[in-house]
Protein backbone atom coordinates (compact mmCIF):
# COMPACT_ATOMS: atom_id res chain seq x y z
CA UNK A 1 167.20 150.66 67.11
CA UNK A 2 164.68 149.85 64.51
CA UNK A 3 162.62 152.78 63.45
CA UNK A 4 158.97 151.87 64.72
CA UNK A 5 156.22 152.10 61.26
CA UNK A 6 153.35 153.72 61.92
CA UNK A 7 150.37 155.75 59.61
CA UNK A 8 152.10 158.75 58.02
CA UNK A 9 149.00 161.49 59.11
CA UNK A 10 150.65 161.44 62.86
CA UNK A 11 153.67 162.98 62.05
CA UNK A 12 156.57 163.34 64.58
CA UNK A 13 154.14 165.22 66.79
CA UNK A 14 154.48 163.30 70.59
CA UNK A 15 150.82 163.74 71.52
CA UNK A 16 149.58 162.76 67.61
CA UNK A 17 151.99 159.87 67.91
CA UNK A 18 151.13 158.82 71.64
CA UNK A 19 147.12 158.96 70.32
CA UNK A 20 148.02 156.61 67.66
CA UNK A 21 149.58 154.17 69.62
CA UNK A 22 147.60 153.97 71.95
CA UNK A 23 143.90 154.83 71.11
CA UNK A 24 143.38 155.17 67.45
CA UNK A 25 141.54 152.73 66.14
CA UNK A 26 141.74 150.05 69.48
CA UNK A 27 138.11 148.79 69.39
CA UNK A 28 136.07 150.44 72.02
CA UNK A 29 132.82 149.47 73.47
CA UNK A 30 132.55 151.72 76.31
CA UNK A 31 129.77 153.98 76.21
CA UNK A 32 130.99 157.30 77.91
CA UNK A 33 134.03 156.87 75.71
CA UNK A 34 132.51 156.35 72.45
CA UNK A 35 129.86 159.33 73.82
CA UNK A 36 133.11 161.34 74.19
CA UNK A 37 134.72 160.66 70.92
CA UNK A 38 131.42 161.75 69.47
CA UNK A 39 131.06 165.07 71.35
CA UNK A 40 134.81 166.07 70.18
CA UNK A 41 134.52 164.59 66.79
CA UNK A 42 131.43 167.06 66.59
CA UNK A 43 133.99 169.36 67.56
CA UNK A 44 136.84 168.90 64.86
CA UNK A 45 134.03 169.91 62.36
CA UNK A 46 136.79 172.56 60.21
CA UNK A 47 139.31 172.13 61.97
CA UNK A 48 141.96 169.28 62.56
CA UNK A 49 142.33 166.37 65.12
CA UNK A 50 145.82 167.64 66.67
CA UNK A 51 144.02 170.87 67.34
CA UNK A 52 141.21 169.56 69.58
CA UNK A 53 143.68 166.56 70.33
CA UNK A 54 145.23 169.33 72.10
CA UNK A 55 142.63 171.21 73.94
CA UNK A 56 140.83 167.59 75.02
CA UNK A 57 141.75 167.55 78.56
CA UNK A 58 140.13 171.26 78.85
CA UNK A 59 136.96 169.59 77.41
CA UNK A 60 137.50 167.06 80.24
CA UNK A 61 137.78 169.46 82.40
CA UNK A 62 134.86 171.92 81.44
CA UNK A 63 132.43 169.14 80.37
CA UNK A 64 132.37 167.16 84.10
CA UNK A 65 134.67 164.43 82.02
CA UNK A 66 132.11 163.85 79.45
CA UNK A 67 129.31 162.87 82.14
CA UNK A 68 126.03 163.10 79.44
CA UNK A 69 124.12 163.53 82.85
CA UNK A 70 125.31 166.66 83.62
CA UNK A 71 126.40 167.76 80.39
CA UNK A 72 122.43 167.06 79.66
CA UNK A 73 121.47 169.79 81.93
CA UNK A 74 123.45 172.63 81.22
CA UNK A 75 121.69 176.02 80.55
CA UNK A 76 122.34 178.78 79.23
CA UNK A 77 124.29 180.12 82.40
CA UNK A 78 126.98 177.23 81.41
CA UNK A 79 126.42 177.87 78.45
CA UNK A 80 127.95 181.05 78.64
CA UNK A 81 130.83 180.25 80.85
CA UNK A 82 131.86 177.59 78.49
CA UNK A 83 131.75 180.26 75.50
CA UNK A 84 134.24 182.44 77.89
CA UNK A 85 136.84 179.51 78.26
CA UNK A 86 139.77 179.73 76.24
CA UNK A 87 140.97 175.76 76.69
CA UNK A 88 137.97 174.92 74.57
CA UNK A 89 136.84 176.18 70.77
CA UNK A 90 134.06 178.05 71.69
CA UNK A 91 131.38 178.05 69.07
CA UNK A 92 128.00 178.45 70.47
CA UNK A 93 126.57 175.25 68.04
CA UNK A 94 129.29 173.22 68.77
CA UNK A 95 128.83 173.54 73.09
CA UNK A 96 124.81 173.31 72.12
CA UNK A 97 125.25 170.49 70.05
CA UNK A 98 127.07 168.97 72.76
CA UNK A 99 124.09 169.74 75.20
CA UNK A 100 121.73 168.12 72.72
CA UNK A 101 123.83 164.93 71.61
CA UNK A 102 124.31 164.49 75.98
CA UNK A 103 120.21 164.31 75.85
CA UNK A 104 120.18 162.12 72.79
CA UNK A 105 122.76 160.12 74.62
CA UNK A 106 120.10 159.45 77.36
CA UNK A 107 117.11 158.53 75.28
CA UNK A 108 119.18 155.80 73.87
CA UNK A 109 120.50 154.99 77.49
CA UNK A 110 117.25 154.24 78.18
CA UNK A 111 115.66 151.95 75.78
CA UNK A 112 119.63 149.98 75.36
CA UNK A 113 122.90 150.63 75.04
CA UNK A 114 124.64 153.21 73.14
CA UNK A 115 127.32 151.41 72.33
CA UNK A 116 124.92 148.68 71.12
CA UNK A 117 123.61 151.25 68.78
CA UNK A 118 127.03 152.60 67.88
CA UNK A 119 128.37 149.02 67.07
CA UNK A 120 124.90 147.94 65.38
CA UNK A 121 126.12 149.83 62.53
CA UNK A 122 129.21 147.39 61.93
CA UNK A 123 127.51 144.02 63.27
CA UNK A 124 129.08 144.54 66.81
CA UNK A 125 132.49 143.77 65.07
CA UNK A 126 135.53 145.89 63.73
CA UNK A 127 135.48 145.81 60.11
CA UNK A 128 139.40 144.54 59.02
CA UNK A 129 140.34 147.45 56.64
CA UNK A 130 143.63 146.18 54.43
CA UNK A 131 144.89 149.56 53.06
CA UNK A 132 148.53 149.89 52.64
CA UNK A 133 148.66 153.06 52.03
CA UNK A 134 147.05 156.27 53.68
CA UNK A 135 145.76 157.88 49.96
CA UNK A 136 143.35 154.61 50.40
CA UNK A 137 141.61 155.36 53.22
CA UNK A 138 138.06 157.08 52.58
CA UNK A 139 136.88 159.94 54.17
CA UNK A 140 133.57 158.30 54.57
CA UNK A 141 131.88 154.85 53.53
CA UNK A 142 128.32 153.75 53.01
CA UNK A 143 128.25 152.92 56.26
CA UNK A 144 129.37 156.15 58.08
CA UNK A 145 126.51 157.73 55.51
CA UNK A 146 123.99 155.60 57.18
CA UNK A 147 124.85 156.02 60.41
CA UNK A 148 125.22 159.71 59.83
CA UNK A 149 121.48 159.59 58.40
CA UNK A 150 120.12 157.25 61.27
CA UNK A 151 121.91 159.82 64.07
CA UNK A 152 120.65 162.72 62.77
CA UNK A 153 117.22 161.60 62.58
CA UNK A 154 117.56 160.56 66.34
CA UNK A 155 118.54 163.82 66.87
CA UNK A 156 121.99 164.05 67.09
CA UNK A 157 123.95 166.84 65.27
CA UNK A 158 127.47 167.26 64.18
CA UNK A 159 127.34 164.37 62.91
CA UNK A 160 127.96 163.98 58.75
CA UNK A 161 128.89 161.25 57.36
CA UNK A 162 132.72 162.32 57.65
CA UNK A 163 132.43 162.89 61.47
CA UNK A 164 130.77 159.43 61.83
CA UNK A 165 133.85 158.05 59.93
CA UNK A 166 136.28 159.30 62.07
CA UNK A 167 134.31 158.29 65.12
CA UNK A 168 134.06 154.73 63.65
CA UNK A 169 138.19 154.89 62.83
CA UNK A 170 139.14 156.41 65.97
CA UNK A 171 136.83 153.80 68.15
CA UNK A 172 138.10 150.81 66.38
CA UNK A 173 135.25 150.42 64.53
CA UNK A 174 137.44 150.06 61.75
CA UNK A 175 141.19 149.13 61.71
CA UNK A 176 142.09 151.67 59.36
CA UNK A 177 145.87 151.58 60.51
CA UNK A 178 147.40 150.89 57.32
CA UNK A 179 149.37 146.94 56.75
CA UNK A 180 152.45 148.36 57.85
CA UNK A 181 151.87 150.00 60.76
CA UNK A 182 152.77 148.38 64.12
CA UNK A 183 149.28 149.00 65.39
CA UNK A 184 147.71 147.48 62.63
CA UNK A 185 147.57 143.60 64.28
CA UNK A 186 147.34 144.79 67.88
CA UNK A 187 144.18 146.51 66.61
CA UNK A 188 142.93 143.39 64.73
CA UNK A 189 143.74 141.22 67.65
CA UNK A 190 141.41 143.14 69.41
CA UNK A 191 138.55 142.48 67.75
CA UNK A 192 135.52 140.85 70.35
């Protein structure tokens, strides 16, 4: 059987590899999702993916599956139960910023889409990366810094221009699967 090529950063790992093949970078316009994606890219913030890759059906779990509604509401008696859970990273800015971005989430939500706004950034279309190997991929791009700047001043925190990058790769945003990758055309395929 033909060894399957796929981007070197997901390893061997079955849940790393399983996230690659089946999420990473699959162009995604749905708005709880991409609002999900945001909260636990805020979330990676110093540490890596597989880590909160890892602990992301806890967040399911203890943030009412990414529901900005509720997650809008919490106070500072969930607050402190989240900081007591031990599926999550608990670090008080992180679960605030959550609280926050769920509120920032709304104001959007009300006024348009957030996935309009999300995909505004790239002209509602993936941009077709053509790396062919991982050392080519950026951490961030003159777009991410933008949409870094224009979140922030909406509001939303966690979210440098490194985070936004991520968010864009891992939504599909950009195909940054490199050439040789089997995902590489599914993801382009894809494309609305």
């Amino acid at each position: 059987m033909a060894a399957i090529n796929r981007c070197g950063w997901c390893g061997d790992d079955a849940l790393y590899v399983a996230y690659h093949d089946q999420e990473w970078g699959y162009p995604q316009y749905d708005a709880r999702i991409l609002f999900e994606f945001l909260i636990l890219e805020g979330v990676q913030a110093g540490l890596s993916w597989i880590t909160v890759l890892r602990k992301r059906e806890n967040y399911r779990e203890a943030f009412d599956a990414f529901d900005p509604e509720k997650i809008a509401r919490y106070g500072k008696r969930k607050i402190n139960q989240l900081l007591k859970n031990e599926g999550i990273v608990r670090n008080r800015l992180k679960i605030e910023s959550a609280v926050n971005n769920a509120q920032r989430f709304l104001a959007i939500e009300e006024t348009g889409s957030f996935s309009d706004y999300l995909w505004s950034f790239v002209d509602g279309k993936p941009i077709q990366n053509r790396f062919s190997s991982l050392s080519e991929v950026p951490a961030k791009t003159p777009i991410s810094d933008t949409m870094s700047k224009t979140l922030k001043k909406d509001g939303f925190n966690f979210v440098g221009s490194t985070i936004c990058y991520a968010h864009m790769q891992a939504t599909g945003m950009v195909n940054d699967h490199i050439l040789g990758c089997h995902r590489y055309k599914t993801c382009k395929a894809a494309s609305r």
